[in-house]
N, C-alpha and C. Protein backbone atom coordinates (compact mmCIF):
# COMPACT_ATOMS: atom_id res chain seq x y z
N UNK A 1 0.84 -1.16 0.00
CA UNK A 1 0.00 0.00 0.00
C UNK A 1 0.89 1.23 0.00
N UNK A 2 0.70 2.21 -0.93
CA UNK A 2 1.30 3.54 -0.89
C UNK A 2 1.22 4.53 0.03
N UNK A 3 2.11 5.47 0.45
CA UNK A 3 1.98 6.16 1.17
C UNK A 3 1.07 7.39 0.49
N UNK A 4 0.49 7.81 1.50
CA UNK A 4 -1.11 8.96 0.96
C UNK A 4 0.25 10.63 1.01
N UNK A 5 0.28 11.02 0.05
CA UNK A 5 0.74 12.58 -0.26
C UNK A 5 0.58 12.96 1.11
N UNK A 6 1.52 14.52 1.41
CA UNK A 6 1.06 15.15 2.44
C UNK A 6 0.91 16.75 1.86
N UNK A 7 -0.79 16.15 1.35
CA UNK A 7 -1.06 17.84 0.88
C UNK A 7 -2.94 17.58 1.42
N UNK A 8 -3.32 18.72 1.19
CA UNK A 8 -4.84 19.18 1.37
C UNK A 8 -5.48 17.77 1.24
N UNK A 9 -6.74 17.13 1.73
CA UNK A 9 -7.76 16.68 1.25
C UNK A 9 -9.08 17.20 1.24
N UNK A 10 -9.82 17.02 0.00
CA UNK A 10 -10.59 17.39 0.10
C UNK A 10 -12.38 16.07 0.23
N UNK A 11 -13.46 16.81 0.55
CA UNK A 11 -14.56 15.72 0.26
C UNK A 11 -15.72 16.35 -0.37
N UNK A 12 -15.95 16.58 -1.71
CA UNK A 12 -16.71 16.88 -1.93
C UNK A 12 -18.25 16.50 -2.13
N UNK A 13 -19.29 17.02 -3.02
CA UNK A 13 -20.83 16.33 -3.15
C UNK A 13 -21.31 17.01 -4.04
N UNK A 14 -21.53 16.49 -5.51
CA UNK A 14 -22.17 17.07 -6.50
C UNK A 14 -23.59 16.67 -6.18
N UNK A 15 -24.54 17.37 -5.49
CA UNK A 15 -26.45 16.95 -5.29
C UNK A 15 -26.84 16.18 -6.82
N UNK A 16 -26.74 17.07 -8.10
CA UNK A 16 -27.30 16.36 -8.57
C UNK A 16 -26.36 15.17 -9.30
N UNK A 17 -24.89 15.32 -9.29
CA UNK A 17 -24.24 14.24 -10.07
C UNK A 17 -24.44 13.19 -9.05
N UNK A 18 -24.55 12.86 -7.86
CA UNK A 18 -24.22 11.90 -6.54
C UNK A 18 -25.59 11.28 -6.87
N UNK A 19 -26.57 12.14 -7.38
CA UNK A 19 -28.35 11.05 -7.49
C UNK A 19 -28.07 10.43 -9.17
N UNK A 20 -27.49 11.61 -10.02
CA UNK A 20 -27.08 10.61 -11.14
C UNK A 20 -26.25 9.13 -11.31
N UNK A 21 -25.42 9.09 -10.66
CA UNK A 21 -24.70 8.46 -10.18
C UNK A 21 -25.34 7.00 -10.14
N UNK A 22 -26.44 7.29 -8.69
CA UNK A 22 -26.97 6.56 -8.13
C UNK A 22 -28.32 5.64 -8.88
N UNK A 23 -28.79 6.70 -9.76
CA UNK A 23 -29.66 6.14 -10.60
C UNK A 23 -28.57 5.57 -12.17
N UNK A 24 -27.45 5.64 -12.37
CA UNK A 24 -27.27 4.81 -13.23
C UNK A 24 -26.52 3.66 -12.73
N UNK A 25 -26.24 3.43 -11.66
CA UNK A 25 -25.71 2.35 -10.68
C UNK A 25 -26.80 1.17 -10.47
N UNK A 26 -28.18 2.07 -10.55
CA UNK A 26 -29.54 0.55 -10.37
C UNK A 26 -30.78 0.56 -10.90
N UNK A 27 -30.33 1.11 -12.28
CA UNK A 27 -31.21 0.97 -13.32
C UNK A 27 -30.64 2.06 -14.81
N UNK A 28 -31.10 1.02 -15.80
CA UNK A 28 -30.66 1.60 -17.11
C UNK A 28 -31.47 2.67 -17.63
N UNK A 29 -31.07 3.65 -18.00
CA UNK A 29 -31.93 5.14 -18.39
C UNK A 29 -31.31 5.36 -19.79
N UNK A 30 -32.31 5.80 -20.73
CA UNK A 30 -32.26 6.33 -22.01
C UNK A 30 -31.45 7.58 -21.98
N UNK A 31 -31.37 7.88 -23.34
CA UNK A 31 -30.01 8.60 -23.63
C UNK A 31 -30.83 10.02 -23.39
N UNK A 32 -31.93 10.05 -23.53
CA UNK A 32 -33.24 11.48 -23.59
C UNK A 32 -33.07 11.77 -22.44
N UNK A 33 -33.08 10.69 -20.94
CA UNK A 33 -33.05 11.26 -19.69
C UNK A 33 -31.65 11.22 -19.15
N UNK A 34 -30.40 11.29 -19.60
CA UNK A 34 -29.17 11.03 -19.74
C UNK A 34 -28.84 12.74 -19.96
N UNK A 35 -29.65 12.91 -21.01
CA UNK A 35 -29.07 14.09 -20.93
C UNK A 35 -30.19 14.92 -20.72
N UNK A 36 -30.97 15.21 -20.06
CA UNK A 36 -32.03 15.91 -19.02
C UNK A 36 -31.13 16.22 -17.78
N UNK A 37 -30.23 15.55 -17.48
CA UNK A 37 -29.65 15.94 -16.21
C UNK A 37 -28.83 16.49 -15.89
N UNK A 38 -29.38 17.39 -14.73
CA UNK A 38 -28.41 19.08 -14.92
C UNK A 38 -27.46 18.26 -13.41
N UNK A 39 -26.12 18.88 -13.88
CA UNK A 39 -25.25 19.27 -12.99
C UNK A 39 -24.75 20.35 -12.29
N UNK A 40 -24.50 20.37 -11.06
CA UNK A 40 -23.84 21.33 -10.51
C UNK A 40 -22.43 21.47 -10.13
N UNK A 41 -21.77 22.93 -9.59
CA UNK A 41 -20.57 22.36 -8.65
C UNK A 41 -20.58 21.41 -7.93
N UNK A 42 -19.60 21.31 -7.56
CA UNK A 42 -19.20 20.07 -6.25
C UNK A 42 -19.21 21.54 -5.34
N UNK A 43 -19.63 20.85 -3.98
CA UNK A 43 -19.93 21.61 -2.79
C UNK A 43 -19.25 20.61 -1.90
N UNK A 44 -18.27 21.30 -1.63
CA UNK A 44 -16.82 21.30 -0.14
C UNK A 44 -17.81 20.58 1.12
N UNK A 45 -17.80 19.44 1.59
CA UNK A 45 -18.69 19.57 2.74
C UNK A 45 -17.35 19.30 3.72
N UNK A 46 -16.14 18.72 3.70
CA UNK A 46 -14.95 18.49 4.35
C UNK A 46 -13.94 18.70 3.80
N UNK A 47 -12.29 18.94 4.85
CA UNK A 47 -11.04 19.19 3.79
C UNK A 47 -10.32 18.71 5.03
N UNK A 48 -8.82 18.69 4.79
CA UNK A 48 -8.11 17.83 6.28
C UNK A 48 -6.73 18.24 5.33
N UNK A 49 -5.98 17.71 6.86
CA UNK A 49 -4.48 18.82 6.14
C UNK A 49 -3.86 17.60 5.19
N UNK A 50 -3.75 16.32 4.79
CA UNK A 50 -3.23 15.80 4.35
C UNK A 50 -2.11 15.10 5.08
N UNK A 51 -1.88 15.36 6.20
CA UNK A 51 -0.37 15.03 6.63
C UNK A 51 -0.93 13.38 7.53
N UNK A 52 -0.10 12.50 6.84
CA UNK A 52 -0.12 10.94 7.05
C UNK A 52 1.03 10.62 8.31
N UNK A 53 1.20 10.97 9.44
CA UNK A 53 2.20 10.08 10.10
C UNK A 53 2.50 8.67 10.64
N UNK A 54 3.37 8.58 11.26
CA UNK A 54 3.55 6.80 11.57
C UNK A 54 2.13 6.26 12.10
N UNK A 55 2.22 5.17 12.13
CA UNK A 55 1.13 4.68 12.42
C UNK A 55 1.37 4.26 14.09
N UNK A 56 0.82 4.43 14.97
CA UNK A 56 0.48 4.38 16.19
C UNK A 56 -0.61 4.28 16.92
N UNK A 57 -1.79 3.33 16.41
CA UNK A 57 -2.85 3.49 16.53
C UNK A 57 -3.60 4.35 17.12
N UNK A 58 -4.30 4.69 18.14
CA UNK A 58 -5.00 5.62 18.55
C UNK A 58 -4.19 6.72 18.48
N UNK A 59 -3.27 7.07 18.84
CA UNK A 59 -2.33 7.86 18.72
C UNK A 59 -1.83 8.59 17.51
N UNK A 60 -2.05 7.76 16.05
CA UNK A 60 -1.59 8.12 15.05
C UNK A 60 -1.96 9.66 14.85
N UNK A 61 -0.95 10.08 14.00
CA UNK A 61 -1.45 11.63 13.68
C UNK A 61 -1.64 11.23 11.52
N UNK A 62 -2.63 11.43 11.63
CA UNK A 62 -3.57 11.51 10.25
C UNK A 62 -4.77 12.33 10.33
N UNK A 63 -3.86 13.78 9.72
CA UNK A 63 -4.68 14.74 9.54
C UNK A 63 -5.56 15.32 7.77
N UNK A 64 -6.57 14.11 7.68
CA UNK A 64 -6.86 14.19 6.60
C UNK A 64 -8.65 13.60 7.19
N UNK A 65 -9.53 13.84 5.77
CA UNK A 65 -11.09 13.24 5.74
C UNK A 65 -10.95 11.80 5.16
N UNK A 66 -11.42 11.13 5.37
CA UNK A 66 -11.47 9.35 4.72
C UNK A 66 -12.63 8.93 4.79
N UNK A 67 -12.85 8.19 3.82
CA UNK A 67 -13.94 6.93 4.03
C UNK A 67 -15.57 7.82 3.84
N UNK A 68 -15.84 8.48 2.91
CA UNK A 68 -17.17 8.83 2.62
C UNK A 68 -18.29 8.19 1.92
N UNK A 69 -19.21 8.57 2.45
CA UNK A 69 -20.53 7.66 2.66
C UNK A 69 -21.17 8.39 1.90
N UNK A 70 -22.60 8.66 1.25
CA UNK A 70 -23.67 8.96 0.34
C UNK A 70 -24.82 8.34 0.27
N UNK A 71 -25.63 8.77 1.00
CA UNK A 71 -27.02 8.36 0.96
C UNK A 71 -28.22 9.35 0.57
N UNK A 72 -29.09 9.02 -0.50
CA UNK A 72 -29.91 10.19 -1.69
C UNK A 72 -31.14 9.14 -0.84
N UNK A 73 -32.08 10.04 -0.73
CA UNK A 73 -33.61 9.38 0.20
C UNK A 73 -34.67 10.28 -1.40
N UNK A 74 -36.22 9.39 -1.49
CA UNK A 74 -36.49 9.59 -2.84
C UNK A 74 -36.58 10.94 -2.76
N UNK A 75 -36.78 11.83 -1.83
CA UNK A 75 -37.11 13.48 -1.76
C UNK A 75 -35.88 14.23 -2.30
N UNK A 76 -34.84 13.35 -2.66
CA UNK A 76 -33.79 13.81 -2.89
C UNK A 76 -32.33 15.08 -2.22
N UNK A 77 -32.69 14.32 -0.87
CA UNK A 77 -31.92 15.08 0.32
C UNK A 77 -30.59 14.16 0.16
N UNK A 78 -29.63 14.66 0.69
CA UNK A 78 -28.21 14.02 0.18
C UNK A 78 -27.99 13.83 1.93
N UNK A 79 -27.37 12.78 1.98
CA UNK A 79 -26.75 12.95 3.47
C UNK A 79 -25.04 12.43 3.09
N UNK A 80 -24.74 12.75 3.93
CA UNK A 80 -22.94 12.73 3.16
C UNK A 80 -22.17 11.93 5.20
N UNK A 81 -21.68 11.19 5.39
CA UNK A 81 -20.78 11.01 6.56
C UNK A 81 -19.46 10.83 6.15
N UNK A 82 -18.29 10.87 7.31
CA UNK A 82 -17.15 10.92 6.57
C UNK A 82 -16.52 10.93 7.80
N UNK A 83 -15.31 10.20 7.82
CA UNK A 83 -14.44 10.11 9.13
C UNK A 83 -13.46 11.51 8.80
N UNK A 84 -13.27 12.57 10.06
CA UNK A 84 -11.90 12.83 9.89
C UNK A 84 -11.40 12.57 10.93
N UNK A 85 -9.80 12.10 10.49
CA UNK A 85 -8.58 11.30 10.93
C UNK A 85 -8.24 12.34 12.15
N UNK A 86 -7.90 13.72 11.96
CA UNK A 86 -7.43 14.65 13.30
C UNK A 86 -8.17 14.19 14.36
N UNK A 87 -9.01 14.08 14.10
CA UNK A 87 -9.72 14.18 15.45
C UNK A 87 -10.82 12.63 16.05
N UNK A 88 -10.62 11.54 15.24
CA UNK A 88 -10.72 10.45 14.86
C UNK A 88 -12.54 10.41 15.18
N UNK A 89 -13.51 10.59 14.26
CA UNK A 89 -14.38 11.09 14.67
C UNK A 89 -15.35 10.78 13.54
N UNK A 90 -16.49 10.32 13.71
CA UNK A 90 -17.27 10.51 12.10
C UNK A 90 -18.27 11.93 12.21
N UNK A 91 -18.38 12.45 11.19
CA UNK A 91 -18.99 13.30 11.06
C UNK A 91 -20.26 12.98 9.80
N UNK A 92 -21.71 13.85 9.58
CA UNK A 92 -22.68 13.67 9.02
C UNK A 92 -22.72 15.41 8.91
N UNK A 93 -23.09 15.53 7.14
CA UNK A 93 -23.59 16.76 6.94
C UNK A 93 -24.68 16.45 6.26
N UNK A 94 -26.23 17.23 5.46
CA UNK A 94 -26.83 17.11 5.21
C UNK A 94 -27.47 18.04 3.99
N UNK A 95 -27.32 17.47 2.97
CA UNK A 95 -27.33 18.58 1.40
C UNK A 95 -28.69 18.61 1.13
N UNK A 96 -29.39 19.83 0.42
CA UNK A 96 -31.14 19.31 -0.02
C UNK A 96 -30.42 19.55 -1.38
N UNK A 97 -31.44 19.16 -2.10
CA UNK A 97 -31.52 19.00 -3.57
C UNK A 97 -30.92 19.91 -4.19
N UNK A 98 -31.40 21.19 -3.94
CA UNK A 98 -31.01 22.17 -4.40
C UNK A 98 -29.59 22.88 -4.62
N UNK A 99 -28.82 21.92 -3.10
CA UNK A 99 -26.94 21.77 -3.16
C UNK A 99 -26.36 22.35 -2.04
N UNK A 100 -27.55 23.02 -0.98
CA UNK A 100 -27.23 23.74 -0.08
C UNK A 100 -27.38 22.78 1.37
N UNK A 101 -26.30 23.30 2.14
CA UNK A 101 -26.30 22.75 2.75
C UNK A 101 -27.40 22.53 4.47
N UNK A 102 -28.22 21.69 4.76
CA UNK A 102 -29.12 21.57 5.70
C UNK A 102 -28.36 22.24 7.34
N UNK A 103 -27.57 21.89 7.18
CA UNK A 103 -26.80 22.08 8.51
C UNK A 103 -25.29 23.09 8.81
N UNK A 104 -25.21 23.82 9.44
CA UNK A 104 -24.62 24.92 9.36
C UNK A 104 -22.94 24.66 9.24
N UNK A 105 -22.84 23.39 10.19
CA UNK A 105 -21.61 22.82 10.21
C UNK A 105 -22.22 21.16 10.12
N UNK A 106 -20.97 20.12 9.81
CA UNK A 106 -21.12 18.88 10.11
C UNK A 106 -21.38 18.34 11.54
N UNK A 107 -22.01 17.47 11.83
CA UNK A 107 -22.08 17.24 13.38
C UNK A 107 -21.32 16.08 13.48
N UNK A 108 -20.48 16.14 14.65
CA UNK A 108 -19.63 14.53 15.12
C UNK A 108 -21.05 13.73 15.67
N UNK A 109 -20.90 12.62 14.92
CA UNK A 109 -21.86 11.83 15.16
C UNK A 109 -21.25 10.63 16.16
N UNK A 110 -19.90 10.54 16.18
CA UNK A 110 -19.36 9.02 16.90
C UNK A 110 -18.87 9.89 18.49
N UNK A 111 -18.53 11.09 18.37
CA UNK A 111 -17.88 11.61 19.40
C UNK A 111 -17.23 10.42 20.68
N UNK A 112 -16.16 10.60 20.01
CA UNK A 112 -15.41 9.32 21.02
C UNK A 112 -13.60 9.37 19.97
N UNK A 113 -13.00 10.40 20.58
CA UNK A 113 -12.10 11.20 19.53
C UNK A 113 -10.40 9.89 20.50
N UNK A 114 -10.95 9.78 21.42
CA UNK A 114 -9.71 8.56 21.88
C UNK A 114 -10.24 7.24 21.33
N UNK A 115 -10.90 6.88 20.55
CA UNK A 115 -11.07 5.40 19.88
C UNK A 115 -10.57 6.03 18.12
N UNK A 116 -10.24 5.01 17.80
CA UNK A 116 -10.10 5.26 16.17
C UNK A 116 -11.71 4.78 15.02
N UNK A 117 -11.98 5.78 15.04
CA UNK A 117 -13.56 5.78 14.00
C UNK A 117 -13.51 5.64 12.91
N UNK A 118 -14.10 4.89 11.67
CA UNK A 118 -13.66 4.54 10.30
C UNK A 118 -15.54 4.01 9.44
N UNK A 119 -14.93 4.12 8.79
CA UNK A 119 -15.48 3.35 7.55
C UNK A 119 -17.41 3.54 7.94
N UNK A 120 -17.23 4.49 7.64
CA UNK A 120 -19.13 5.27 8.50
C UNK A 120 -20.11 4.30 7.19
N UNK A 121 -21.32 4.38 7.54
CA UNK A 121 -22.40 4.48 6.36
C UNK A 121 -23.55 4.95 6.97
N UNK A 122 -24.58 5.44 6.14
CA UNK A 122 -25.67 6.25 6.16
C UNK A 122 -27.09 6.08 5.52
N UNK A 123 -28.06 6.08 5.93
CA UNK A 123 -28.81 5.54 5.52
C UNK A 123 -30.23 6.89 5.78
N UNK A 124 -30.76 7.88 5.23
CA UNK A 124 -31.59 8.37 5.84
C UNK A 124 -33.20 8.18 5.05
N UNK A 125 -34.43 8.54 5.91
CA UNK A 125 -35.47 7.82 5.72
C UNK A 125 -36.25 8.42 4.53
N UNK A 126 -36.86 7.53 3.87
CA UNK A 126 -37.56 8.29 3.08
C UNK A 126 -39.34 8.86 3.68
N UNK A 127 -39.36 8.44 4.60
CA UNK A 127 -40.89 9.11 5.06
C UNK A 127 -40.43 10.26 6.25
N UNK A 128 -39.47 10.34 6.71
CA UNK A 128 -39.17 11.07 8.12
C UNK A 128 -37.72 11.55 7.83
N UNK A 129 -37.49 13.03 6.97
CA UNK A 129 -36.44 12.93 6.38
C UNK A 129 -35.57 13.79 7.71
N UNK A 130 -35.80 13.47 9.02
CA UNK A 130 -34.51 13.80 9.91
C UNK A 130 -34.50 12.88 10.88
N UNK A 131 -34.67 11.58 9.81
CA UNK A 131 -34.31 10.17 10.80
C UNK A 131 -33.11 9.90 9.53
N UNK A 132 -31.95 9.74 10.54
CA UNK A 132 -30.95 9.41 9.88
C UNK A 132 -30.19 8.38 10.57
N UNK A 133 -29.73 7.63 9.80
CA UNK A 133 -28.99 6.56 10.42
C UNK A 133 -27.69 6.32 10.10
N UNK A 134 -26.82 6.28 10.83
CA UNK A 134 -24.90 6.47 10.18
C UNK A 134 -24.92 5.58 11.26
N UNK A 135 -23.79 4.29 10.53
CA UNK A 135 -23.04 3.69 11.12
C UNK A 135 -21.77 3.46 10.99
N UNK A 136 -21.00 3.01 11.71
CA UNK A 136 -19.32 2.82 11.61
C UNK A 136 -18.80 1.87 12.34
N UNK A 137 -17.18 1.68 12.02
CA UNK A 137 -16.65 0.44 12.80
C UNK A 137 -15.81 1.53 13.62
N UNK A 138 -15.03 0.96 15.08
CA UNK A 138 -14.61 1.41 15.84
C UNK A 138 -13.47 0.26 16.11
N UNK A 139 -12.25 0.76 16.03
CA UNK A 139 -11.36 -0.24 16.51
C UNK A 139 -10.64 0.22 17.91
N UNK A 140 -11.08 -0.67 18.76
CA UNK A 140 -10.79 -0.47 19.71
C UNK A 140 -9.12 -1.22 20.45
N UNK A 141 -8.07 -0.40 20.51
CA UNK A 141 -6.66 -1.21 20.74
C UNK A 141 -6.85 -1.74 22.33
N UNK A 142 -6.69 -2.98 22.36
CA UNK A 142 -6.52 -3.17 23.67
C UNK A 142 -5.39 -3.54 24.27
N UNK A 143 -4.52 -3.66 23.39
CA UNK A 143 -2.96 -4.65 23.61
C UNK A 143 -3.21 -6.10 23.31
N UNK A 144 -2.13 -6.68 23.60
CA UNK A 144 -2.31 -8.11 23.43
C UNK A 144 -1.35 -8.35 22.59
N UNK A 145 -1.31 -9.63 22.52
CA UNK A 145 -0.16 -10.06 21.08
C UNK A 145 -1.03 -9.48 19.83
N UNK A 146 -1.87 -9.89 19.44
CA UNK A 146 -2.65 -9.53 18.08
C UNK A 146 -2.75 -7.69 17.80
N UNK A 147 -2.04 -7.12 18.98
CA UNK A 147 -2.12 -5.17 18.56
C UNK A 147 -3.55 -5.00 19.32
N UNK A 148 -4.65 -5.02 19.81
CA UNK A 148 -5.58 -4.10 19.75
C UNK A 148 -6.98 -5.26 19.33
């Protein structure tokens, strides 16, 4: 495995390319509604400094965003989660259709910044659109021969 650059990361969310996306991922669409579909910018919802250090588990310093999630509900609300590494933490922001963002900042959803937080997913409802559901793995080091 390569070592990750030590420059900016960024995480972006195109609203309507992320539902395009999604609708040509689970079902085949004609070339008429292919090109009906408007795009926008990508909208910044995270960025992290890039800088990868040794690995030390809980301890590690990895100051970058990883591991983003995307979940489009049929009303077409975007929910976006995403670990960042500084502060070892998942976070959930919340896009409407339109590209703007629901929530003023991202909220730490795992808050538990001494465990190492990873690999989130998201799921939000289509009848109750501020039931949201993000999950993640948590590796917890305990020692031992096996690391943790």
């Amino acid at each position: 495995m390569g070592r990750l650059p030590d420059r900016p990361t960024f995480l972006k969310v195109c609203a309507h390319a992320a539902a395009a996306y999604l609708v040509l991922a689970t079902a085949a669409i004609s070339e008429a509604e292919l090109a009906g579909l408007t795009w926008t910018e990508p909208i910044e919802v995270a960025s992290g400094g890039g800088h990868k250090g040794p690995w030390r588990m809980n301890a590690s310093e990895f100051h970058y965003v990883d591991d983003p999630t995307v979940a489009i509900n049929e009303k077409g609300l975007i929910g976006v989660a995403f670990a960042d590494l500084l502060h070892h933490d998942i976070y959930f922001q919340a896009v409407s259709p339109s590209g703007s963002r629901r929530l003023e900042q991202a909220v730490n959803v795992s808050n538990s910044p001494k465990i190492f937080s990873w690999l989130p997913r998201v799921v939000i409802s289509d009848d109750d659109p501020l039931q949201v559901y993000v999950l993640w793995q948590e590796i917890v080091f305990s020692g031992g021969s096996h690391g943790g």
